[in-house]
Protein backbone atom coordinates (compact mmCIF):
# COMPACT_ATOMS: atom_id res chain seq x y z
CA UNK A 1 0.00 0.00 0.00
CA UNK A 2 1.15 3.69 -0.72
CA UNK A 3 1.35 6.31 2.36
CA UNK A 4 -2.03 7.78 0.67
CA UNK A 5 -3.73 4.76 1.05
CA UNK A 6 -3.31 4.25 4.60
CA UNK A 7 -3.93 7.56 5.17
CA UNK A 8 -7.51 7.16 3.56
CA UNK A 9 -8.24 4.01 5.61
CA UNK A 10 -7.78 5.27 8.70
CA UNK A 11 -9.91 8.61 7.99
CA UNK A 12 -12.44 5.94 6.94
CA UNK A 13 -12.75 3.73 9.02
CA UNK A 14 -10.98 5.48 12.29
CA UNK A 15 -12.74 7.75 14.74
CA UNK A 16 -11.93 11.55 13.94
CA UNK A 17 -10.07 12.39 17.45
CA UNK A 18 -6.69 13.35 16.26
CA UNK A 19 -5.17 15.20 13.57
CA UNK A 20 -2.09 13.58 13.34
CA UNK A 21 0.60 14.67 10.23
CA UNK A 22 0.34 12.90 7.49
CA UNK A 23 3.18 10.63 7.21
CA UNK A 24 2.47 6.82 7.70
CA UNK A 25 5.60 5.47 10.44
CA UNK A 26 6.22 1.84 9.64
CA UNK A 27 9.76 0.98 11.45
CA UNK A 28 11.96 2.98 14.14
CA UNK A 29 15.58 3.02 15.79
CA UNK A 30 16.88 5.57 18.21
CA UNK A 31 15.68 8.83 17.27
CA UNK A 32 15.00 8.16 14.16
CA UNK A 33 11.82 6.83 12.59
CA UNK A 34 11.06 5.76 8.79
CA UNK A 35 7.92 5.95 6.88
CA UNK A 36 6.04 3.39 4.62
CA UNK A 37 7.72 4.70 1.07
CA UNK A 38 11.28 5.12 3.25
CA UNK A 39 11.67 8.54 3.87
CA UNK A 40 13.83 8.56 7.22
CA UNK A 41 12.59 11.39 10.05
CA UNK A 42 13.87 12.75 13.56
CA UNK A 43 11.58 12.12 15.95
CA UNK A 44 11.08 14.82 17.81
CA UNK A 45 8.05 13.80 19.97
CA UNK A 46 8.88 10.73 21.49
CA UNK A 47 5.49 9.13 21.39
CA UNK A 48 4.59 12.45 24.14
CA UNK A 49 7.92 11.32 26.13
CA UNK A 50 6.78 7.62 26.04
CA UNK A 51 10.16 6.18 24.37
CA UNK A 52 12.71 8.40 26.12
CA UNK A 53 14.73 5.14 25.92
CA UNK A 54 14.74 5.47 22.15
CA UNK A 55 12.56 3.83 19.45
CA UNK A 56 12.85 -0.61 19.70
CA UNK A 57 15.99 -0.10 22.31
CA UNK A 58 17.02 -3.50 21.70
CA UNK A 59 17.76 -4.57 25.39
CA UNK A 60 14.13 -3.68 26.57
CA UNK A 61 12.87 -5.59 23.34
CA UNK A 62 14.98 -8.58 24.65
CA UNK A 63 13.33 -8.49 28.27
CA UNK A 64 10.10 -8.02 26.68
CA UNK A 65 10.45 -11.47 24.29
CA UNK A 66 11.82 -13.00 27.50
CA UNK A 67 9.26 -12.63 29.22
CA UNK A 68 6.28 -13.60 27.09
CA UNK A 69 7.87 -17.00 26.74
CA UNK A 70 7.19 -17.64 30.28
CA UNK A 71 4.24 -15.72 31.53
CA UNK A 72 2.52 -12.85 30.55
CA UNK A 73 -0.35 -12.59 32.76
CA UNK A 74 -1.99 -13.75 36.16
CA UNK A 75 -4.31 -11.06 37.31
CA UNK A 76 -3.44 -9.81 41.13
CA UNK A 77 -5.70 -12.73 42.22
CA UNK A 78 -2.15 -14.26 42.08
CA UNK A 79 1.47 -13.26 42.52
CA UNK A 80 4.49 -13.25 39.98
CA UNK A 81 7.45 -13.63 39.99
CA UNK A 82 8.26 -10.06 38.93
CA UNK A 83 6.39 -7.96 41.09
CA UNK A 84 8.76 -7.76 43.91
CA UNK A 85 11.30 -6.80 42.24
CA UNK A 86 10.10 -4.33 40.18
CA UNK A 87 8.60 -2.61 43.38
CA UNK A 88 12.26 -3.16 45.16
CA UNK A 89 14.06 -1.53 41.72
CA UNK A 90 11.20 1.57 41.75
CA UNK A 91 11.42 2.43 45.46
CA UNK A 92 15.54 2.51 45.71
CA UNK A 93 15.78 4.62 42.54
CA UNK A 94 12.82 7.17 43.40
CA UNK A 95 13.05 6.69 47.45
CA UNK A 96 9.24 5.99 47.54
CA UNK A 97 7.98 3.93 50.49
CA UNK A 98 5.30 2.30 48.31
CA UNK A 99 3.72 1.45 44.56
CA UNK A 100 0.52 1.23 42.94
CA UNK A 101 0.88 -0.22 39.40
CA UNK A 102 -1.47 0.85 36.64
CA UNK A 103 -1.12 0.61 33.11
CA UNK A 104 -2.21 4.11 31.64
CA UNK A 105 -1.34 7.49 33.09
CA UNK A 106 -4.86 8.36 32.94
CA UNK A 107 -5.46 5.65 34.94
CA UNK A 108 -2.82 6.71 37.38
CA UNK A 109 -4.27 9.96 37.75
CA UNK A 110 -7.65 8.33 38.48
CA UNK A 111 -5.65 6.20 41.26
CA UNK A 112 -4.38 9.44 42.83
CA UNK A 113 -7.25 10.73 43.08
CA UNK A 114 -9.30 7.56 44.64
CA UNK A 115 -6.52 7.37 47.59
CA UNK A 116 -5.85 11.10 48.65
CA UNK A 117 -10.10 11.48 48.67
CA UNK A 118 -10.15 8.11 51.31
CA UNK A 119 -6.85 9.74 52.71
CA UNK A 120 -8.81 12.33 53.58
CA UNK A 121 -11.42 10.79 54.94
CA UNK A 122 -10.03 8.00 57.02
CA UNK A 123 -6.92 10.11 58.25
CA UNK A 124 -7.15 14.00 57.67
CA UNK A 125 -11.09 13.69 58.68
CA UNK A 126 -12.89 15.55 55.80
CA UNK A 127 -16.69 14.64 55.95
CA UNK A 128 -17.88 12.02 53.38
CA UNK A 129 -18.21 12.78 49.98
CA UNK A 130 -16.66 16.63 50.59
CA UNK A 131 -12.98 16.28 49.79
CA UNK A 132 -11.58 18.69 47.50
CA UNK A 133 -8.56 18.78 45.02
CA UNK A 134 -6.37 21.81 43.54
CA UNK A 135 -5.19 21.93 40.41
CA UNK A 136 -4.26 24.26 38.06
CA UNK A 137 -5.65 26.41 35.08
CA UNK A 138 -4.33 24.58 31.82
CA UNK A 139 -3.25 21.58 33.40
CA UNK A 140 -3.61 18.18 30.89
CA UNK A 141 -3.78 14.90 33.39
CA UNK A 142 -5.69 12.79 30.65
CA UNK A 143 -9.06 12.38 29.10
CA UNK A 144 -11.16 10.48 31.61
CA UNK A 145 -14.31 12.03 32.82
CA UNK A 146 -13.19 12.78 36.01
CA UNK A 147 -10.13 14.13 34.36
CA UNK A 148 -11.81 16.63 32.04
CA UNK A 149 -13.82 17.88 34.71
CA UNK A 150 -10.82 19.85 35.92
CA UNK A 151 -9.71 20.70 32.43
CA UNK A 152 -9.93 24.22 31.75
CA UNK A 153 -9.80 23.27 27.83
CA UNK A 154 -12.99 23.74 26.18
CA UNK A 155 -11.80 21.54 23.38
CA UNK A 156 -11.44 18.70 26.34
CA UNK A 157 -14.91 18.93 27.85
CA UNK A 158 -17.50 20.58 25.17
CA UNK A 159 -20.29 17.68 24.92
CA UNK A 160 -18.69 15.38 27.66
CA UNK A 161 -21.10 16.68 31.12
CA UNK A 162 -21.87 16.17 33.62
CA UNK A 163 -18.74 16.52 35.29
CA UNK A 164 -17.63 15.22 38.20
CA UNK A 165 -17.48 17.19 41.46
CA UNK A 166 -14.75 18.19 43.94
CA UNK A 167 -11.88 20.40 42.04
CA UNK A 168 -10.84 23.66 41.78
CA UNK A 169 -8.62 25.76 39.54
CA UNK A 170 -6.30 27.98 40.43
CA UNK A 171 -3.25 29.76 38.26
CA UNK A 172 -0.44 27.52 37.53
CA UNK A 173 3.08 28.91 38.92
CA UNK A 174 1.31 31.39 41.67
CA UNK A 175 1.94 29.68 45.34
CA UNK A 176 -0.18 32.32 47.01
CA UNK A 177 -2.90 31.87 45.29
CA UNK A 178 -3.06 28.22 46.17
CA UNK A 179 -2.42 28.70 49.83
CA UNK A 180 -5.51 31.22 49.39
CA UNK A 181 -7.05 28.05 48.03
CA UNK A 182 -7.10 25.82 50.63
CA UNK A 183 -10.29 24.92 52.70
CA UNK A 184 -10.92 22.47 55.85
CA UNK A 185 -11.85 20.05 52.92
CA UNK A 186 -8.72 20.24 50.64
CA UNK A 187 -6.91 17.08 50.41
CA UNK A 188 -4.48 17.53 47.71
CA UNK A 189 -2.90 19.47 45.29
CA UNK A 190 -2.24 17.76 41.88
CA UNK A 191 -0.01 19.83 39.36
CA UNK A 192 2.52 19.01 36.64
CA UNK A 193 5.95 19.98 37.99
CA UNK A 194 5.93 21.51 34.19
CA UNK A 195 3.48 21.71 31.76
CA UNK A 196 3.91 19.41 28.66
CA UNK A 197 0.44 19.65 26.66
CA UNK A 198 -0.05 23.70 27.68
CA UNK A 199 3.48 24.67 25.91
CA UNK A 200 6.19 23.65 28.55
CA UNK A 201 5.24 26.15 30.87
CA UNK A 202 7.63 26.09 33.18
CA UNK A 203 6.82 27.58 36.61
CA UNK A 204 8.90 30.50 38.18
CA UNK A 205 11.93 28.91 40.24
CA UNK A 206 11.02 28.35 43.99
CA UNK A 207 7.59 27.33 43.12
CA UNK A 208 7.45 23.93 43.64
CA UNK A 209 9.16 24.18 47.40
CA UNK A 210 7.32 26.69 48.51
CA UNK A 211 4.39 24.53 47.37
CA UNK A 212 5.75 22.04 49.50
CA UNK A 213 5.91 24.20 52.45
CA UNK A 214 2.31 25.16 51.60
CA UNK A 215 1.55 21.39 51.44
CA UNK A 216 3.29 20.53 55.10
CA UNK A 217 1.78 23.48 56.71
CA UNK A 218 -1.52 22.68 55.41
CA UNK A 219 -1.75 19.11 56.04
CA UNK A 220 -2.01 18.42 51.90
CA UNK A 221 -1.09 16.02 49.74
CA UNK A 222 1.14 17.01 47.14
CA UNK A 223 0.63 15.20 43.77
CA UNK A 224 3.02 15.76 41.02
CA UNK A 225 1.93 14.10 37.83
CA UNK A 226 5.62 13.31 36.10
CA UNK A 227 4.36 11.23 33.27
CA UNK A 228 5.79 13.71 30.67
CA UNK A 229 8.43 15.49 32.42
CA UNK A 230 9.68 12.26 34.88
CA UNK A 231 12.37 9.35 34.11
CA UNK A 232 14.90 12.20 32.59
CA UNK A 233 13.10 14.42 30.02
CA UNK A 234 13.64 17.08 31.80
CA UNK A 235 17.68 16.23 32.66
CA UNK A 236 16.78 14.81 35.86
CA UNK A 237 15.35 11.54 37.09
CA UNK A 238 12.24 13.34 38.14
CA UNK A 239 11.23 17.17 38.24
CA UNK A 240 11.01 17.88 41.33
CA UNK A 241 14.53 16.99 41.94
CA UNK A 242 15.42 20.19 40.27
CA UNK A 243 14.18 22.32 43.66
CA UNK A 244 15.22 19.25 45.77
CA UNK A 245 11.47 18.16 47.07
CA UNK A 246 9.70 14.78 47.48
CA UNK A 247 6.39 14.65 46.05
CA UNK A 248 3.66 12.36 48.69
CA UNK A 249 2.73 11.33 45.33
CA UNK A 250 4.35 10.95 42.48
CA UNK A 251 2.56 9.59 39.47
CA UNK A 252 4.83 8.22 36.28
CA UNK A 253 3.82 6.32 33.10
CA UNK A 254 5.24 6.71 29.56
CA UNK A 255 8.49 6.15 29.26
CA UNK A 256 8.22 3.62 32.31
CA UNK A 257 8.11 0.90 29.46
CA UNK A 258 10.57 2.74 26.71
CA UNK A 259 7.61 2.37 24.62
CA UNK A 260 6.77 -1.38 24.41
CA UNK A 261 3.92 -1.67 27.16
CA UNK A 262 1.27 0.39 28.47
CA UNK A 263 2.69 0.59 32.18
CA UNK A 264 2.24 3.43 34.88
CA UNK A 265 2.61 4.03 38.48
CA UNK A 266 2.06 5.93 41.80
CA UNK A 267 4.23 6.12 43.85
CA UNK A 268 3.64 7.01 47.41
CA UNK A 269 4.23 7.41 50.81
CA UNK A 270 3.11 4.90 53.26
CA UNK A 271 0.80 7.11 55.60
CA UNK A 272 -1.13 7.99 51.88
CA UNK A 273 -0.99 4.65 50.35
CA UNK A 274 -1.89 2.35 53.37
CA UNK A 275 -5.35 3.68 53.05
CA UNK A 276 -6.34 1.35 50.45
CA UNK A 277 -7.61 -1.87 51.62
CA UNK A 278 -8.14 -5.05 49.51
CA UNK A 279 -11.10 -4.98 46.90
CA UNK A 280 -10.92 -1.22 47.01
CA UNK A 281 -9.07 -0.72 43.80
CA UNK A 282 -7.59 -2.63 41.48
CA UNK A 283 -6.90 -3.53 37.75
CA UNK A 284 -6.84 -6.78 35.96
CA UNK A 285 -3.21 -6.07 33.99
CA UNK A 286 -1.77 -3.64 36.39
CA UNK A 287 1.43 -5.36 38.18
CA UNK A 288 1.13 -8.05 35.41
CA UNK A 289 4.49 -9.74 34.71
CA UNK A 290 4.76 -9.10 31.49
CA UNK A 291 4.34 -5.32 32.60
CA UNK A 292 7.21 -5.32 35.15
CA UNK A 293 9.69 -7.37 33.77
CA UNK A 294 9.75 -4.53 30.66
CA UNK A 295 9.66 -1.82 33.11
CA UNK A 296 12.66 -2.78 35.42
CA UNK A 297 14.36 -3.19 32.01
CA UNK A 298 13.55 0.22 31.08
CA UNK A 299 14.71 1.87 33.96
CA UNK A 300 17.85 -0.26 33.62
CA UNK A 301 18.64 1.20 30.38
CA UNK A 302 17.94 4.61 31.32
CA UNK A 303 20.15 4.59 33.67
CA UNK A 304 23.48 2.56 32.92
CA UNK A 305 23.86 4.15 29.69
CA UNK A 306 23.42 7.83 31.09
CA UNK A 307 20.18 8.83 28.97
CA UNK A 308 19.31 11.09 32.30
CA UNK A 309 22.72 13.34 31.80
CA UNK A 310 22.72 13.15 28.32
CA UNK A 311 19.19 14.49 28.28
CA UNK A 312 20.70 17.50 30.77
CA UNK A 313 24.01 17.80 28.42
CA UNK A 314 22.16 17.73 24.80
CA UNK A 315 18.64 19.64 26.27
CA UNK A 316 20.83 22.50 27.61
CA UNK A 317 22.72 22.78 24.04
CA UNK A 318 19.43 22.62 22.43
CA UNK A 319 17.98 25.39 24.11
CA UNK A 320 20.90 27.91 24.16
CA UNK A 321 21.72 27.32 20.72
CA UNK A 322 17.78 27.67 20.04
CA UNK A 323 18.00 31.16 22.13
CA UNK A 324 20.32 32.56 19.72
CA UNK A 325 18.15 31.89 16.95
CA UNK A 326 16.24 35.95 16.55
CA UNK A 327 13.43 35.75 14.19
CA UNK A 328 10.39 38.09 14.36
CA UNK A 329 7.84 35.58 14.18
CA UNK A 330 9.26 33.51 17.22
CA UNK A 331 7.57 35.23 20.54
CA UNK A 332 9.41 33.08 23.31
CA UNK A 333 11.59 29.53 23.19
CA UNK A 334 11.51 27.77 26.61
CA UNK A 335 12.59 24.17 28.47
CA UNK A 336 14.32 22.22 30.91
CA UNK A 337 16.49 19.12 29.58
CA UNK A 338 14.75 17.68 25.96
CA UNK A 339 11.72 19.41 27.04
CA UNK A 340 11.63 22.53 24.98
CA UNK A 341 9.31 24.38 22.77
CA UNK A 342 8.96 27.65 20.47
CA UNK A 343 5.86 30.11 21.20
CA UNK A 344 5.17 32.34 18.00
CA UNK A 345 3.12 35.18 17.60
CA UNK A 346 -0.52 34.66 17.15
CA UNK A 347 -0.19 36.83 13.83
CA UNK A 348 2.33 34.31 12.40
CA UNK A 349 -0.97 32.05 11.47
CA UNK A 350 -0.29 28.62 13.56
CA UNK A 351 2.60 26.39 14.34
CA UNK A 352 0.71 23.78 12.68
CA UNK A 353 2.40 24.79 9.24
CA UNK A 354 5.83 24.98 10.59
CA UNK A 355 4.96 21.34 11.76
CA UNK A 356 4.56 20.54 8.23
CA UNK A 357 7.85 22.51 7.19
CA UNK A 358 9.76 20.84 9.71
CA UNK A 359 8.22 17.33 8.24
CA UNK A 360 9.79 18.14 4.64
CA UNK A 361 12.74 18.49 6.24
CA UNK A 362 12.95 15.32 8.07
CA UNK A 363 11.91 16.51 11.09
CA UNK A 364 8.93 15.34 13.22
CA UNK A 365 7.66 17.71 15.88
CA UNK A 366 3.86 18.24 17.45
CA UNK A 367 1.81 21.65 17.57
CA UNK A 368 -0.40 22.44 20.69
CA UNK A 369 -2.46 25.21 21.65
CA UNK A 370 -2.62 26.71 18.16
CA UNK A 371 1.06 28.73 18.40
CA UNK A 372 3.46 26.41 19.97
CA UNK A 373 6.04 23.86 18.58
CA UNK A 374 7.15 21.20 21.22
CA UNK A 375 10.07 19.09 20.97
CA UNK A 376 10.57 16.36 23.07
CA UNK A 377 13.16 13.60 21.32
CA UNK A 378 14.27 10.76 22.49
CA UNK A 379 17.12 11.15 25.38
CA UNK A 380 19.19 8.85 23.59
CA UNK A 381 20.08 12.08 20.94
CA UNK A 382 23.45 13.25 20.07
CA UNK A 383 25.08 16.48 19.51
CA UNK A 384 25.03 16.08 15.56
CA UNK A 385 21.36 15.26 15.55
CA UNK A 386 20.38 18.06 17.57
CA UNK A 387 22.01 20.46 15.44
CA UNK A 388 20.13 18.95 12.05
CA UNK A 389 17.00 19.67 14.23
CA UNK A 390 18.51 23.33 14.70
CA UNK A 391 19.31 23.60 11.13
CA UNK A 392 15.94 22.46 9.90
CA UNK A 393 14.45 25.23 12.52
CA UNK A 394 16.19 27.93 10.42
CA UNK A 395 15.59 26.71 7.29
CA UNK A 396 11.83 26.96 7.64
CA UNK A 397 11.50 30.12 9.27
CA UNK A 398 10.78 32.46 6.87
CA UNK A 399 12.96 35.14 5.39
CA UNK A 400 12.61 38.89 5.83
């Protein structure tokens, strides 16, 4: 089949909920991904930070075959052989006192949210059914019901009501105003350390401690969804290492696989997490074996062959070389590690086209919010790759 042929039977036959570019991805290695007629790209997107560890990173591919030649799946009516471990491996590396395996980070989010409401019943003594969560104006923590219902993107909840109760908004990056926010009945605050889907918007340094300090003072729990930003995108193992805090939560997904498995976490302290009794929550692949025996591979990777520094080494390249770039339409570039992204000017008409551009020229990158360009590659990315992403950001910026 030709690329315009699977194009046409996915807009067919496929629901009409994304917009994706039109180029049809049949095979990937490293950063670099190839389409159906063999036209070779940079991936710039990373599957939204899911294969950090590259594209088919061989080892975790190995782990993954492996396992599904003993045992793939027992449900938690039963226990496996690769659990334990994976729990042991995930605690030591993030210094949590306890996990909750899922297998979406939508899913994780709705586990969050299930144990710091009975948190807050059982131990902090909120009356039933009147616990209440912060979160912040912009924020993108999936697309469950519950999860929209805190979204303050139209596009994200026009047509999906009646929402679920027990949020409120408040301005991302302003600690005041959620101190201000806090009632006998708030439980938890749940915020992106930064925020992928909105642009990158990264929040003014000092934020997240004070937050913290908020959060102690308070009696809160403080969530911090890492599922784009944690396991090294951001040149660290997780965010909020960067102002040298420890979530109570800490919710991760995405790259927790390098791509091959749907597999997410939260990871918790004990006080929060002991609240959760069996039969109270649950899920029939989460923990499965399959699941864990990729993951602890993943992490593996990620960290004996450096991806974390080299995200830190090659992201702060990226954006100081990107800095230097002056070009009227371009209104701000911003990021932390291989999280970075270019704001234009409303005026300029979309960063949808410069998507396209950028395509031509072998270069795969994602739009969001109408203006903003986000580029998130794979941490495995060397100097001479990052500057043919550079050079391909010149050459379709127009000329004066």
């Amino acid at each position: 089949m030709q690329q315009h042929e699977y194009i046409e039977l996915e807009d067919l036959l496929g629901a009409h909920n994304y917009k994706p570019l039109d180029v049809v991805i049949s095979r990937g290695e490293g950063v670099w991904v190839w389409d159906v007629d063999g036209n070779k790209y940079l991936d710039c997107l990373a599957a939204y930070s899911a294969v950090n560890q590259g594209h088919c990173h061989p080892k975790i591919m190995q782990a993954m075959v492996k396992q599904a030649e003993k045992l793939t799946l027992t449900s938690r009516a039963f226990r496996n052989d690769q659990l334990g471990p994976f729990y042991k491996e995930l605690c030591e590396l993030t210094r949590s006192h306890k996990v909750l395996p899922m297998n979406s980070g939508a899913e994780a989010v709705e586990t969050a949210i299930k144990t710091v409401r009975k948190w807050g019943y059982t131990v902090k003594g909120v009356p039933e059914d009147k616990a209440e969560i912060i979160v912040c104006d912009n924020n993108f923590h999936g697309r469950t019901i519950s999860i929209v219902s805190f979204s303050t993107d139209e596009n994200a909840r026009a047509g999906f009501g009646p929402f679920t109760p027990g949020f409120k908004c408040i301005p991302f990056g302003d600690a005041n105003a959620f101190d201000a926010a806090i009632t006998e009945n708030t439980v938890a605050f749940l915020v992106e350390p930064i925020q992928g889907e909105a642009g990158v918007m990264i929040p003014p340094d000092g934020y997240l401690k004070k937050v913290r300090e908020i959060c102690d003072r308070r009696n809160v729990v403080l969530i911090l969804d890492e599922i784009q930003t944690g396991l090294g995108r951001t040149g660290k193992l997780l965010a909020e290492e960067h102002e040298g805090i420890e979530a109570d939560l800490t919710i991760i997904g995405k790259a927790l696989s390098g791509g091959y498995y749907p597999v997410s976490a939260v990871l918790s302290n004990t006080e929060v997490m002991n609240v959760l009794q069996p039969g109270e929550h649950g899920s029939t692949f989460g923990g499965n074996p399959l699941a864990c025996a990729v993951a602890r591979t993943a992490l593996k990777v990620l960290l004996e062959e450096n991806m974390v520094e080299n995200s830190s080494v090659q992201g702060e390249y990226f954006l100081s070389e990107l800095k230097k770039i002056s070009h009227p339409d371009i209104k701000e570039v911003r990021g932390r590690g291989l999280m970075v992204a270019i704001e234009f000017h409303p005026q300029v008409g979309g960063a949808r086209a410069y998507c396209n551009k950028l395509k031509d020229e072998g270069i795969l990158a994602k739009d969001t919010h109408e203006n903003i360009v986000r580029f998130a590659p794979p941490l495995v990315i060397q100097r001479d790759e990052v500057d043919m992403i550079l050079s391909a950001i010149s050459k379709v910026l127009p000329t004066s």
